[in-house]
Protein backbone atom coordinates (compact mmCIF):
# COMPACT_ATOMS: atom_id res chain seq x y z
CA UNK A 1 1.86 -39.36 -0.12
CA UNK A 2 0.99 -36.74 2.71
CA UNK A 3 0.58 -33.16 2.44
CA UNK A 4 3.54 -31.57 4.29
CA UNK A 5 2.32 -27.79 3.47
CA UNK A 6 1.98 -25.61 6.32
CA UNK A 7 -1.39 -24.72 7.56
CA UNK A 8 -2.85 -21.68 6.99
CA UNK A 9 -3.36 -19.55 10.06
CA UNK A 10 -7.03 -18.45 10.31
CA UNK A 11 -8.75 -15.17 11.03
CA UNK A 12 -8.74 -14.03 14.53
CA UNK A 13 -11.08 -11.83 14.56
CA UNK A 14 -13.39 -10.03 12.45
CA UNK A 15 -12.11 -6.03 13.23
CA UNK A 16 -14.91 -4.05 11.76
CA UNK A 17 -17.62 -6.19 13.24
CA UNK A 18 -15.45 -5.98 16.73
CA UNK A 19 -14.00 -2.45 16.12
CA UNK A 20 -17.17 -0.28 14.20
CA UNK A 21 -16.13 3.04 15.61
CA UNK A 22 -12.24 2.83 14.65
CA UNK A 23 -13.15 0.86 11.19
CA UNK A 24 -15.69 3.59 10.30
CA UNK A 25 -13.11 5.83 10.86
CA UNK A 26 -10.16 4.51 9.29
CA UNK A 27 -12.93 3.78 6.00
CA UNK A 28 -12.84 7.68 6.03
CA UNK A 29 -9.33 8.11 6.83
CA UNK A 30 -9.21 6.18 3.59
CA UNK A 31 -11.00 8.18 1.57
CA UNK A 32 -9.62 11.47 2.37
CA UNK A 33 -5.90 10.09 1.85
CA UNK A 34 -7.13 9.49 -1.34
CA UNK A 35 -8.54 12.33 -2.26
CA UNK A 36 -6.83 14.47 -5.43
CA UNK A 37 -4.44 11.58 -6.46
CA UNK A 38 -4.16 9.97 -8.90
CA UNK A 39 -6.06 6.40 -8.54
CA UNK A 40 -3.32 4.69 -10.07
CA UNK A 41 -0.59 6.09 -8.00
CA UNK A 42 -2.77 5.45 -5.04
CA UNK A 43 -2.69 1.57 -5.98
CA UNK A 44 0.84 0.84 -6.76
CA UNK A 45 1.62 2.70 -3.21
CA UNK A 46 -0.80 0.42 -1.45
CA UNK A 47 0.62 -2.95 -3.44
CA UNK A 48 3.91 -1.74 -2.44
CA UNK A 49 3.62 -1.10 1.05
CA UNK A 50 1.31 -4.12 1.30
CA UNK A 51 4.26 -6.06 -0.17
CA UNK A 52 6.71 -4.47 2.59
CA UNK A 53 4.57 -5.44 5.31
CA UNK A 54 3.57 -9.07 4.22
CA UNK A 55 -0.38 -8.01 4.29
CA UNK A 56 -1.64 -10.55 1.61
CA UNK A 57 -5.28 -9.31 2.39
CA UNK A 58 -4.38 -5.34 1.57
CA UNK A 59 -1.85 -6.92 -1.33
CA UNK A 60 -4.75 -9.34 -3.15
CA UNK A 61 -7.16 -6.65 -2.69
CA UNK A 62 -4.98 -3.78 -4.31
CA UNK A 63 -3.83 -5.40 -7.33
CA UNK A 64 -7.10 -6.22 -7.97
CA UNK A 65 -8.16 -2.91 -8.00
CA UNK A 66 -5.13 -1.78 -9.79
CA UNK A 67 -5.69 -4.61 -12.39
CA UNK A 68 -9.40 -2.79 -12.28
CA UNK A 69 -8.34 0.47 -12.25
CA UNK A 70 -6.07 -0.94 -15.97
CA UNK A 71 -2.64 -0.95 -14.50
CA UNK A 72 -0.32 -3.47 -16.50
CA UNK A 73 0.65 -7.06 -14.75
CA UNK A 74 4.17 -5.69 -16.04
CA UNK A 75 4.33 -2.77 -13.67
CA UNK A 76 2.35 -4.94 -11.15
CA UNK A 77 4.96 -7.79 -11.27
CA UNK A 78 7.86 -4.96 -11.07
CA UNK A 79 6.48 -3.31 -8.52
CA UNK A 80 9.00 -5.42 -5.68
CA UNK A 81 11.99 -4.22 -7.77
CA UNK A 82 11.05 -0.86 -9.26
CA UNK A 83 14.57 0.72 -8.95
CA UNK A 84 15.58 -1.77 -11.67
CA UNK A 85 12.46 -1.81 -14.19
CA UNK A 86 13.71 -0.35 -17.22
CA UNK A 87 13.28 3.40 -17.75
CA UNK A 88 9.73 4.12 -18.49
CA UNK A 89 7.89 1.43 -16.95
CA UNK A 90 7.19 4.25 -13.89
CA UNK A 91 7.53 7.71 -14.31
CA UNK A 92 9.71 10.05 -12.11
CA UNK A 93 6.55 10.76 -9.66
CA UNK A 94 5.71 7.33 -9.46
CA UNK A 95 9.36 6.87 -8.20
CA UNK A 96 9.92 9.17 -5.97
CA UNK A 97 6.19 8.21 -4.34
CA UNK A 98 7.26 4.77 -3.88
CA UNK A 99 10.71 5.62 -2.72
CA UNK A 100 8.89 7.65 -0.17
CA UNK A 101 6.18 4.85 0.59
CA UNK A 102 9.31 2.75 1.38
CA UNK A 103 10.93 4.82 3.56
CA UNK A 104 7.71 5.30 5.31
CA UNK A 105 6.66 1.93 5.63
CA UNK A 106 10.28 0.93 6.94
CA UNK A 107 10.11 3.96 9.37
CA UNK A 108 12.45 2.96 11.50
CA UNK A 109 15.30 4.26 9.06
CA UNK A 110 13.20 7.54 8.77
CA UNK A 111 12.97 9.31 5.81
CA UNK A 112 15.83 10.89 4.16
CA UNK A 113 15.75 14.77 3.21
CA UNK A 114 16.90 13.43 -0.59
CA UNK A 115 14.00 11.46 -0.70
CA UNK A 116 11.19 13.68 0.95
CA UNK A 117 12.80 16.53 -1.31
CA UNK A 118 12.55 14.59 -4.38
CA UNK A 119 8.86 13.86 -3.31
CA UNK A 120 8.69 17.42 -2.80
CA UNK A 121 9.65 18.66 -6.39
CA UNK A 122 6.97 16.31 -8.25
CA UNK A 123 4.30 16.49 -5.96
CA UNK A 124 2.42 20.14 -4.77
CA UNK A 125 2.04 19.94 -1.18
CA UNK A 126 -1.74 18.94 -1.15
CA UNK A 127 -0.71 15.80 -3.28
CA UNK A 128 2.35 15.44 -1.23
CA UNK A 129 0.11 15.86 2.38
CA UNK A 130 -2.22 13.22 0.59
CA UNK A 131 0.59 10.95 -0.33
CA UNK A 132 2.13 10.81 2.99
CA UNK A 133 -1.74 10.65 4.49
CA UNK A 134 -1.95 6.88 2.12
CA UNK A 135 1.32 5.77 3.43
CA UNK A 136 0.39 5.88 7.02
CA UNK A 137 -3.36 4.83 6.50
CA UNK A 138 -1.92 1.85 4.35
CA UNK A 139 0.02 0.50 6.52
CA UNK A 140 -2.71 1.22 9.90
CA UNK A 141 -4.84 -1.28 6.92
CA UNK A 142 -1.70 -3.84 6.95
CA UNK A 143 -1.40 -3.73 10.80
CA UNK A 144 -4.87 -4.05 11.29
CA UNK A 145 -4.99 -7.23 8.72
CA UNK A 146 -1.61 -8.60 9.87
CA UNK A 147 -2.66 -8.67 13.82
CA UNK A 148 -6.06 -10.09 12.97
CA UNK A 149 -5.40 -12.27 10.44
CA UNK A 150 -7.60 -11.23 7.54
CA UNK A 151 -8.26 -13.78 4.85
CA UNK A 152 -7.29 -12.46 1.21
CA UNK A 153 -10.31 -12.36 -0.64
CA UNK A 154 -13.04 -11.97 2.39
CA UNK A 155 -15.39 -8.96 2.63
C-alpha cells in the first residue's frame, strides 16, 4: 500500500536569523501588547486568531502555553465555536475580546461599532489599547509564520 498523504511543505526561511532587526522588534512589540492583560485572555486571543489565519506554528505554540498557563482543553477545543459554548465556559470579556479579535483578524469586514463598543464597556482603554495592540501583533506573528513556513514545534 502507498502513502497518498500530501507532503508537508518545508520552512522557507528562518525569519529571525534572516530578519534580526524586525524580529527583535516584533519580540518587543510582543511584550508590550501584552502588558496589563490578563495571560489567559492573551492566549485564547492568540489560539483564536492563529486558528483564523491557518498559522499552525503560532496555534501549537499558544495552546501550549495556554495548556501551561492552566486553561481547560474544554475552552481550548471550543475556542473555533465560542458563540455556541454553553453559558459560562467564557465570560462576557472573554467574548467580546474574541469577537473583536475576529473582526480584526478578518479586517476586511472592519470592525463593527456594536462590537468595538461592547469591547469598550468591559475593557478600560489601556486594556482595550493592549487588546487591539495583540490582535495586530498576532496576526504580523501568523503572517510572518504563514509566508515563511514555520514548522510547529521549532525554536
Amino acid at each position: 500500500m502507498t502513502n497518498t498523504a500530501t507532503p508537508r511543505p518545508t520552512a522557507r526561511l528562518d525569519f529571525a536569523r534572516t530578519a534580526p532587526k524586525v524580529f527583535r522588534a516584533m519580540i518587543a512589540l510582543d511584550a508590550a501588547a501584552r502588558e496589563g492583560l490578563d495571560p489567559a485572555l492573551v492566549e485564547l486571543v492568540q489560539v483564536r486568531s492563529s486558528q483564523l489565519n491557518g498559522c499552525a506554528y503560532c496555534l501549537d505554540m499558544h495552546v501550549k502555553d495556554a495548556r501551561k498557563a492552566g486553561e481547560s482543553d474544554e475552552r481550548i477545543y471550543l475556542l473555533p465555536v465560542w458563540r455556541e459554548a454553553p453559558e459560562g465556559v467564557y465570560s462576557e470579556r472573554e467574548r467580546a475580546a474574541l469577537a473583536l479579535a475576529e473582526q480584526i483578524t478578518r479586517i476586511g469586514d472592519g470592525v463593527s461599532d456594536a462590537v468595538y463598543g461592547r469591547a469598550a464597556e468591559l475593557f478600560p482603554e489601556s486594556e482595550l489599547a493592549g487588546l487591539i495592540s495583540l490582535c495586530f501583533t498576532i496576526n504580523a506573528w501568523n503572517r510572518i509564520n504563514v509566508a515563511t513556513r514555520k514548522t510547529p514545534g521549532t525554536p
